[in-house]
Protein backbone atom coordinates (compact mmCIF):
# COMPACT_ATOMS: atom_id res chain seq x y z
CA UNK A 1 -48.98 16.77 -5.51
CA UNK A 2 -48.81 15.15 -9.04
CA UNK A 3 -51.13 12.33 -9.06
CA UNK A 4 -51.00 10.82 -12.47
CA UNK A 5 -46.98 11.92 -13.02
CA UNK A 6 -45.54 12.21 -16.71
CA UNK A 7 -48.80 9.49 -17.43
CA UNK A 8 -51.38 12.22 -17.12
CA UNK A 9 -50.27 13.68 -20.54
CA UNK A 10 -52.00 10.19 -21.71
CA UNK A 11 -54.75 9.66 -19.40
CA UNK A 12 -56.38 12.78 -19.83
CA UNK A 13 -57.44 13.04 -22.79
CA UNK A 14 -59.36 10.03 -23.01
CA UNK A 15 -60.53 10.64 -19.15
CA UNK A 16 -61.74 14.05 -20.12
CA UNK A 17 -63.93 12.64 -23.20
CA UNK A 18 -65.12 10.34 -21.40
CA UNK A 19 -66.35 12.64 -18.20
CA UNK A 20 -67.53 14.51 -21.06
CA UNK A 21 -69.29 11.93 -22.56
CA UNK A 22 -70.96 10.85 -19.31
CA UNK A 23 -71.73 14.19 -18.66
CA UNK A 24 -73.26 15.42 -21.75
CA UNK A 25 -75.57 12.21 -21.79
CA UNK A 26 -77.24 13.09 -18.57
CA UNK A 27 -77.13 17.08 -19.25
CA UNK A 28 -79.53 16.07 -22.25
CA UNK A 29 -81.65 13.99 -20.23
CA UNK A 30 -82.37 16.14 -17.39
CA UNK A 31 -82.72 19.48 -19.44
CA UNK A 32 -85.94 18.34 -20.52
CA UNK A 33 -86.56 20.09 -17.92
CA UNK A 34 -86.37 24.01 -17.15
CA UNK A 35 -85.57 23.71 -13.30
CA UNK A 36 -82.80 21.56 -11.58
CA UNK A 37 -83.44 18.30 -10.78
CA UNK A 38 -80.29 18.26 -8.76
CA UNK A 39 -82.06 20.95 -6.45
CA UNK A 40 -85.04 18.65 -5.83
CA UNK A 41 -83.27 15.30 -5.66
CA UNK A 42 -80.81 16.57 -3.07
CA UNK A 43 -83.66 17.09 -1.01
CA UNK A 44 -85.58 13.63 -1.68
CA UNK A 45 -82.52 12.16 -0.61
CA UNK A 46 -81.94 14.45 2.92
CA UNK A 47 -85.83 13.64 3.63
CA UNK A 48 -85.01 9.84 3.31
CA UNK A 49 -82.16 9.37 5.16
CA UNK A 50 -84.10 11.64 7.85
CA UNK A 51 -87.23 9.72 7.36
CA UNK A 52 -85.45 6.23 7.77
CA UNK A 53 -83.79 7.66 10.74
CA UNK A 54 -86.97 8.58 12.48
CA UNK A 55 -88.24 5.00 11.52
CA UNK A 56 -85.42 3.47 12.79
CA UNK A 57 -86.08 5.33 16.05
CA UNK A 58 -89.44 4.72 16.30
CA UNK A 59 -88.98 1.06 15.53
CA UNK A 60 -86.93 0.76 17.67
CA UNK A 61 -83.82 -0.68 15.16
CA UNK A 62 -80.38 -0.27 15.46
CA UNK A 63 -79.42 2.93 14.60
CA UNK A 64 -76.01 1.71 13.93
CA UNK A 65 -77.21 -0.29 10.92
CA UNK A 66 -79.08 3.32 9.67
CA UNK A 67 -75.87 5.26 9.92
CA UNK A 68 -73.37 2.11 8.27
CA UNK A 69 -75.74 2.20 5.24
CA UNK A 70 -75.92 6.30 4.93
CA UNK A 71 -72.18 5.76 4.84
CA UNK A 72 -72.36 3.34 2.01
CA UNK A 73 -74.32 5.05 0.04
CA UNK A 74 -72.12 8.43 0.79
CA UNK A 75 -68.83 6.64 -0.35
CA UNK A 76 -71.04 5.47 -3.29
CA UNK A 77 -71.79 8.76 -4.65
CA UNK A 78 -68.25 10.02 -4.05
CA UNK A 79 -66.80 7.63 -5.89
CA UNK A 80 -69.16 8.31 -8.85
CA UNK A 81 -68.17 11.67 -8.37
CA UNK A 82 -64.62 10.58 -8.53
CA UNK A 83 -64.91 8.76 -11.27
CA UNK A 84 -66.98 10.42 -13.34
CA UNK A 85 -65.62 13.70 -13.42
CA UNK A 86 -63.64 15.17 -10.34
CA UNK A 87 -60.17 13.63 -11.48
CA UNK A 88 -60.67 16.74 -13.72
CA UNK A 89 -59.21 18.51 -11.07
CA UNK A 90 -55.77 16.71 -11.86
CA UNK A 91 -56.12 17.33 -15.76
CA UNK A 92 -52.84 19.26 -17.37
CA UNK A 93 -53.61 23.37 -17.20
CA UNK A 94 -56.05 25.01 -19.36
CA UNK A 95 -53.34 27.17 -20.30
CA UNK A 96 -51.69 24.16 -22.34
CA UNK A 97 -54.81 23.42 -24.20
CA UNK A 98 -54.49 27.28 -25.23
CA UNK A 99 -51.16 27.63 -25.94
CA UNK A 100 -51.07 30.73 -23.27
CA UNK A 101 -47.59 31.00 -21.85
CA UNK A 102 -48.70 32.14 -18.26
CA UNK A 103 -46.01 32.89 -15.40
CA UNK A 104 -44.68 35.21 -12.60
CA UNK A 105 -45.83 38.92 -13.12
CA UNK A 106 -44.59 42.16 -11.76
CA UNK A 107 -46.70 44.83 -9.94
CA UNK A 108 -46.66 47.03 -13.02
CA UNK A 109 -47.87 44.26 -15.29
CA UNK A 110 -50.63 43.62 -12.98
CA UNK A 111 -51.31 47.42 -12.73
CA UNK A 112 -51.80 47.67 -16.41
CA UNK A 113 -53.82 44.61 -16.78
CA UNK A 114 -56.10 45.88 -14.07
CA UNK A 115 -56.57 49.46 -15.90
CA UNK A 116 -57.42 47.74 -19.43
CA UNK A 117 -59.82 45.24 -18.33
CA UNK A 118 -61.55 48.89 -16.25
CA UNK A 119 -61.40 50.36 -19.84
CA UNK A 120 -63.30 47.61 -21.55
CA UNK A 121 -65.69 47.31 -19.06
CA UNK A 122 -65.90 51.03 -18.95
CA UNK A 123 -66.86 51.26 -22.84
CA UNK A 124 -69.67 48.88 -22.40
CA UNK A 125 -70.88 49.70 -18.77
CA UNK A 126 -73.43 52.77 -20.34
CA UNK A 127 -74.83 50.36 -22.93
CA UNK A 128 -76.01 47.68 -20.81
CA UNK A 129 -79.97 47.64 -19.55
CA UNK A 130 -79.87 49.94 -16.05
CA UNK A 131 -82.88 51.40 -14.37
CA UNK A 132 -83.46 55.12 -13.60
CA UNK A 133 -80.88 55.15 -10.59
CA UNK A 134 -78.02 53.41 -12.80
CA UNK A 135 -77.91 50.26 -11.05
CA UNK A 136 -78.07 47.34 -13.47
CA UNK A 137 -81.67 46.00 -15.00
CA UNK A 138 -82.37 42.49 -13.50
CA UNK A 139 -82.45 40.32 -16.25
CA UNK A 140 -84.31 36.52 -17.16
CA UNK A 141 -82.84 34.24 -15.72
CA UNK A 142 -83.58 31.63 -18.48
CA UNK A 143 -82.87 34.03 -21.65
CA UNK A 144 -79.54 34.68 -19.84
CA UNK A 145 -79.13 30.90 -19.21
CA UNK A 146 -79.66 29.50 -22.80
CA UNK A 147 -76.75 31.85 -24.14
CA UNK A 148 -74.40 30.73 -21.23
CA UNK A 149 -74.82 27.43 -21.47
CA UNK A 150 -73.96 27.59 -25.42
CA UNK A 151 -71.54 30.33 -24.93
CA UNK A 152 -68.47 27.57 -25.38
CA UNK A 153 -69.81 26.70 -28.84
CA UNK A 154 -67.40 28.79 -31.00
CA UNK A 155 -64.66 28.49 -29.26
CA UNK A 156 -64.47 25.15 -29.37
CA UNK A 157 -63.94 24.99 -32.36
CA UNK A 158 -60.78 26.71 -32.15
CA UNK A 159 -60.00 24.53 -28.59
CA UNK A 160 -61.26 21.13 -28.73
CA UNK A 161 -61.45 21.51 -24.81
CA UNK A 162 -64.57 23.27 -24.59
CA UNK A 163 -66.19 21.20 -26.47
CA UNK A 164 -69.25 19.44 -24.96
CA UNK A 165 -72.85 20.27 -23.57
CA UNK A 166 -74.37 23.14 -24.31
CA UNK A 167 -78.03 22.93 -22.42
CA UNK A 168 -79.14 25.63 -20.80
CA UNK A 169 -77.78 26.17 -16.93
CA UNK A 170 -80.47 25.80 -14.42
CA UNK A 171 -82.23 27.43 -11.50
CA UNK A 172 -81.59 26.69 -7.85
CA UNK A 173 -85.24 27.46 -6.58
CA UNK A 174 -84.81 25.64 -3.22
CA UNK A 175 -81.45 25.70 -2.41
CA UNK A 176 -80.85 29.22 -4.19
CA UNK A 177 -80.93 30.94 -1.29
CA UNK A 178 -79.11 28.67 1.39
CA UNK A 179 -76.41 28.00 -1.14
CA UNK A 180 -76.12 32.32 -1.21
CA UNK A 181 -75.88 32.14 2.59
CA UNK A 182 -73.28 29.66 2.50
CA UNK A 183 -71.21 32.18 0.37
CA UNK A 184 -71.34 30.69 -2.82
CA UNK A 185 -72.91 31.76 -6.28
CA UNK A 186 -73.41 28.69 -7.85
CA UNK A 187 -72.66 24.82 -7.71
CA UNK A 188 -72.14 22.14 -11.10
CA UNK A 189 -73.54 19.04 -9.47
CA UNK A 190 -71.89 15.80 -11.30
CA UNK A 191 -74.24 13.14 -10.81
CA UNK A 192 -77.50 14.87 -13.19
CA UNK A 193 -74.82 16.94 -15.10
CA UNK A 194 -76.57 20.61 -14.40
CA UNK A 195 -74.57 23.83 -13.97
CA UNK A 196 -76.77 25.43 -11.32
CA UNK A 197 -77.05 29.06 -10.43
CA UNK A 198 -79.29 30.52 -7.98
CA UNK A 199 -81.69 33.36 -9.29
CA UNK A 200 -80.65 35.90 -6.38
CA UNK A 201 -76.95 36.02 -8.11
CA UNK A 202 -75.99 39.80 -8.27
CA UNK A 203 -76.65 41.40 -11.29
CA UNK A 204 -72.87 42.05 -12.22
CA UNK A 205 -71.93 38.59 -12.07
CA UNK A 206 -74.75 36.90 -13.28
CA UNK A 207 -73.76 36.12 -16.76
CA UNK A 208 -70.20 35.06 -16.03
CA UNK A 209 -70.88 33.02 -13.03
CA UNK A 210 -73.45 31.11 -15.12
CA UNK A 211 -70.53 30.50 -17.82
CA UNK A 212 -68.19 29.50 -14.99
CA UNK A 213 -71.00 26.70 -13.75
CA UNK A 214 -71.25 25.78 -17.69
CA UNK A 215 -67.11 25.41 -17.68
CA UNK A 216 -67.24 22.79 -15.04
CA UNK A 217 -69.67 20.47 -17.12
CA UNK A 218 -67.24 20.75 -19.94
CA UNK A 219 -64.51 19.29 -17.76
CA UNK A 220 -63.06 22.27 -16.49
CA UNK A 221 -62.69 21.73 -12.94
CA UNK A 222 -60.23 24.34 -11.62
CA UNK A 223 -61.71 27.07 -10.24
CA UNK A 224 -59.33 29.87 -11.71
CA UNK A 225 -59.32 27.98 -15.03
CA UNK A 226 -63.18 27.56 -14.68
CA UNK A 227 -63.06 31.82 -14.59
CA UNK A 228 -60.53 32.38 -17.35
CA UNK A 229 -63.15 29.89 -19.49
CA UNK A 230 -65.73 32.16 -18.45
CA UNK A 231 -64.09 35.85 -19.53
CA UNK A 232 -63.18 34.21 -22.41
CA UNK A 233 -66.76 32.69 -22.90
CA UNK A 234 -68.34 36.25 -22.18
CA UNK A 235 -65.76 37.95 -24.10
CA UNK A 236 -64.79 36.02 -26.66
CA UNK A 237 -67.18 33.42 -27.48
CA UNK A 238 -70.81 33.50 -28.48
CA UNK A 239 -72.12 34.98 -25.89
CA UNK A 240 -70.21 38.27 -26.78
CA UNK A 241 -72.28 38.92 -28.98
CA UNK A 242 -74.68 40.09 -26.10
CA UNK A 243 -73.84 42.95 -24.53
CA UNK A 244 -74.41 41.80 -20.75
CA UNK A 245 -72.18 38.99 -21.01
CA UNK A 246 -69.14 40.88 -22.67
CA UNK A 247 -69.67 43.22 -19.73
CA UNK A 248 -70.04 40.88 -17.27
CA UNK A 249 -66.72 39.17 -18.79
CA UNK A 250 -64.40 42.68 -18.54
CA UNK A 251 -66.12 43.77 -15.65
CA UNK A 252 -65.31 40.40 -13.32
CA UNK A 253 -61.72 40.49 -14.70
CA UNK A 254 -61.31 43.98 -13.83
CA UNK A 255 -62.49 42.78 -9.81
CA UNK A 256 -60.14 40.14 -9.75
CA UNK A 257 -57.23 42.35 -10.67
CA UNK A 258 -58.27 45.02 -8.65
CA UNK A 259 -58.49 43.06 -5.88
CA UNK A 260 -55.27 41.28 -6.69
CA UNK A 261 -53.53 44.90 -7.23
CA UNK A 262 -54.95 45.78 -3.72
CA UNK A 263 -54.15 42.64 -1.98
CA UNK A 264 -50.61 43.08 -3.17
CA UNK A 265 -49.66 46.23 -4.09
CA UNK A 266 -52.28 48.31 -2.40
CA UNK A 267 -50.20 51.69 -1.98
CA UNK A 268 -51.00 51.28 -6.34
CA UNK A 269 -54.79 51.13 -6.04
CA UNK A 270 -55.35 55.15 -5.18
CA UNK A 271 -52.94 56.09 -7.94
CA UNK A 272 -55.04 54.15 -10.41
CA UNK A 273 -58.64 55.66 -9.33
CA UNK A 274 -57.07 59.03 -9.39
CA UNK A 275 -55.33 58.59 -13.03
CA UNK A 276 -58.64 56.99 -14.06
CA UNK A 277 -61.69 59.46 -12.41
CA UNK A 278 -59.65 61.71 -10.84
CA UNK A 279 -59.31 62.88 -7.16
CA UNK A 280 -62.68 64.45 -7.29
CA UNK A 281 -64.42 62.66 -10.02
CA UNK A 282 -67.07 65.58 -11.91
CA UNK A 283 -70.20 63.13 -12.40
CA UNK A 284 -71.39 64.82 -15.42
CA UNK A 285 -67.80 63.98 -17.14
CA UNK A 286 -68.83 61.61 -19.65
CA UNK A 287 -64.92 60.63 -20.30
CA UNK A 288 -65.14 59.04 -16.44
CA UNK A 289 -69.00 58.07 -16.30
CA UNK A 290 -68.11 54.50 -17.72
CA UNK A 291 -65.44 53.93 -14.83
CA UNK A 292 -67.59 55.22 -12.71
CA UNK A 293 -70.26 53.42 -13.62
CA UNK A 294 -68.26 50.14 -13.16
CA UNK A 295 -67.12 51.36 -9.32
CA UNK A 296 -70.76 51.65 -8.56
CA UNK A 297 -71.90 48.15 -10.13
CA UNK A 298 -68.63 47.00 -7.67
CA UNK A 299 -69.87 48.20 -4.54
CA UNK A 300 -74.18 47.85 -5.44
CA UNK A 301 -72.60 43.94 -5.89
CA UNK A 302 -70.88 43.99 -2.46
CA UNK A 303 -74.01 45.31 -0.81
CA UNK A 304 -76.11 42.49 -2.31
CA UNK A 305 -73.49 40.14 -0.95
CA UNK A 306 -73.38 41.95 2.27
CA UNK A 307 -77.10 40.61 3.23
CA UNK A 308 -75.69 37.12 3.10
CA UNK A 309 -72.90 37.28 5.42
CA UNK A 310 -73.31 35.03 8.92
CA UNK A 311 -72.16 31.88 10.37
CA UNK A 312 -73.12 29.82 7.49
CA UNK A 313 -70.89 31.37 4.71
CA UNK A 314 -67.80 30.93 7.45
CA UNK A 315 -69.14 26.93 7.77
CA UNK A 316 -69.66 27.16 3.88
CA UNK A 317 -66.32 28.59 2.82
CA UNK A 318 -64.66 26.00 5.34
CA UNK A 319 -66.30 23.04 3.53
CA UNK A 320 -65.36 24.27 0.24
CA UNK A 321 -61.82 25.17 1.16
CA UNK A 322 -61.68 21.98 2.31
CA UNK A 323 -63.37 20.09 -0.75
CA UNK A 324 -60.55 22.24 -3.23
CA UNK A 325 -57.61 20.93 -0.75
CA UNK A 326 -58.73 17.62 -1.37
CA UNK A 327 -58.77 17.83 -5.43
CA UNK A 328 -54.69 18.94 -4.76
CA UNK A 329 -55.81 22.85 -5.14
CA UNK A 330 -53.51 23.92 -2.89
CA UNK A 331 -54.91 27.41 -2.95
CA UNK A 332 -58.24 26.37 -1.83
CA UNK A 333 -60.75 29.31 -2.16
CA UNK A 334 -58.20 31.35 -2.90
CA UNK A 335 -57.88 29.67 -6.59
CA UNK A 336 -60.88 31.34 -7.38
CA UNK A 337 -58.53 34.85 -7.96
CA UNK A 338 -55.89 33.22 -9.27
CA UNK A 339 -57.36 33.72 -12.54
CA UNK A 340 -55.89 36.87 -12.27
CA UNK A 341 -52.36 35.53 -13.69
CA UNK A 342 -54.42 34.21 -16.81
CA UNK A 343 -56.25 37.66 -17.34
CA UNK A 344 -52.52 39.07 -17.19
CA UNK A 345 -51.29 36.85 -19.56
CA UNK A 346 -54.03 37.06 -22.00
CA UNK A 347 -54.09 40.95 -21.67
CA UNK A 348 -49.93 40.67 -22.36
CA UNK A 349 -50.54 37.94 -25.37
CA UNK A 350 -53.28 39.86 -27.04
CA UNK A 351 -50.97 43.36 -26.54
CA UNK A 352 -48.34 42.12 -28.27
């Protein structure tokens, strides 16, 4: 569905400044603060509308009356949402703004994308922080958060579209963990303008899921496009200047392709490992220790997803799926790999 028609090549770019504008304004009030406000205020409001409802009850009023004003107030806030930033979603592609041509590609396109985004991360994978077993070095949350959340900075100035707030992203401390249950890494809440992360992300991801929370405050409300601003944050940007982002960057491209490559063409997926590490990989090779290095980050990052799977990341995923439908992502949760046709097109455009 095309909401705006051949008038969203003029709307958007004063809708997108001005989301931005909104946006940045209350980004710099609330990070006076180190911690999410969002986090707390979600829950002032949840113990209200609980509270009043236990009042009403008590009292004896009409609860009626309770649940016609929760649904005021809920069409309220999704029409600030609305308003204020979620026709984003409808914005022209990112790829425009970049002058990327990005299309249909084949299986051996995708193959080769998929083995140099491995490489890069392979060449970096021994030189980021890792503890005496080789699994990756928890790092500061904050530290890591101050470079993503100006990571946009110097790219902007070659792409006007990522210009915009660069405070720090912020800690979920209360809903951190439920949010991790509910099979998501991270949530960019509108209404105080905070990229959120919780502090339990994996390790791996950490540093590109905080740019892809960061994305979303600078307008960029597709999921895949939110991803593709993050690589190119992590890889690109300032923050690749830091080691652990331009890891994290290569190393999440090379998992979506690999899982696109699998997903599509899986009979290609063996082939690859076996050109790449061989059939029986030597461990003390150091040509393969950096791929192998980035096949163990892969699976220590499914494990630590692994102790969050249940009920409420089905209800979660369902209610996201759902949310993505809505803003005419027809992919749904599924739009978070498309990315993967951006990473091909990037690898293909810098290649040539």
């Amino acid at each position: 569905m095309v909401l705006f028609g051949n008038a969203g090549g003029s709307f958007f770019p004063g809708y997108r400044a001005f989301s931005k504008g909104i946006i940045g304004a209350l980004a710099a009030i609330t990070g006076i603060v180190p911690f999410s406000i969002a986090d707390w205020l979600t829950l002032a409001l949840i113990v209200f509308a609980l509270g009043a409802l236990i009042w009403c009850i008590a009292r004896k009023r009409s609860v009626v009356k309770w649940l016609a004003n929760t649904c005021v107030v809920l069409a309220a806030l999704v029409l600030i949402l609305v308003g204020s930033w979620g026709l984003n979603h409808y914005a022209p592609p990112l790829a425009d703004e970049l002058g990327l041509s990005v299309g249909a590609y084949s299986a051996d396109e995708l193959e080769e994308a998929t083995a140099y985004y491995w490489a890069q991360a392979a060449a970096l994978a021994q030189k980021v922080p890792r503890e005496s077993d080789m699994t990756l070095t928890r790092q500061d949350f904050h530290e890591l958060a101050a470079i993503a959340g100006s990571g946009y900075t110097s790219l902007a100035k070659t792409w006007g579209v990522f210009e915009g707030s660069s405070a720090p992203v912020k800690s979920l401390l209360l809903a951190g963990e439920p949010l991790l249950y509910s099979g998501h890494t991270g949530i960019f809440w509108p209404f105080t303008g905070e990229a959120n992360v919780p502090l339990n992300t994996a390790v791996a991801e950490m540093p590109f899921t905080q740019c892809h929370e960061a994305a979303h405050r600078l307008g960029i409300a597709s999921e895949q496009e939110a991803n593709f601003a993050a690589f190119l944050a992590c890889t690109e940007g300032d923050a690749s200047d830091d080691v652990r982002f331009a890891y994290a960057g290569y190393y999440n491209a090379f998992c979506y392709c690999l899982g696109a490559l699998g997903g599509n063409y899986p009979s290609r997926v063996e082939p690859l490992v076996s050109k790449t590490i061989g059939d029986k990989p030597d461990p003390k090779d150091p040509k393969t220790y950096g791929s192998r290095l980035v096949l163990y980050d892969r699976a220590m990052t499914q494990q630590h997803y692994a102790a969050y799977d249940g009920p409420a990341e089905e209800v979660g995923t369902a209610v996201n799926d759902a949310y993505l439908k809505t803003f005419d992502e027809e992919s749904g949760i599924k739009s978070y790999g498309e990315v993967v046709d951006y990473l091909i097109a990037w690898h293909l455009a810098s290649a040539s």
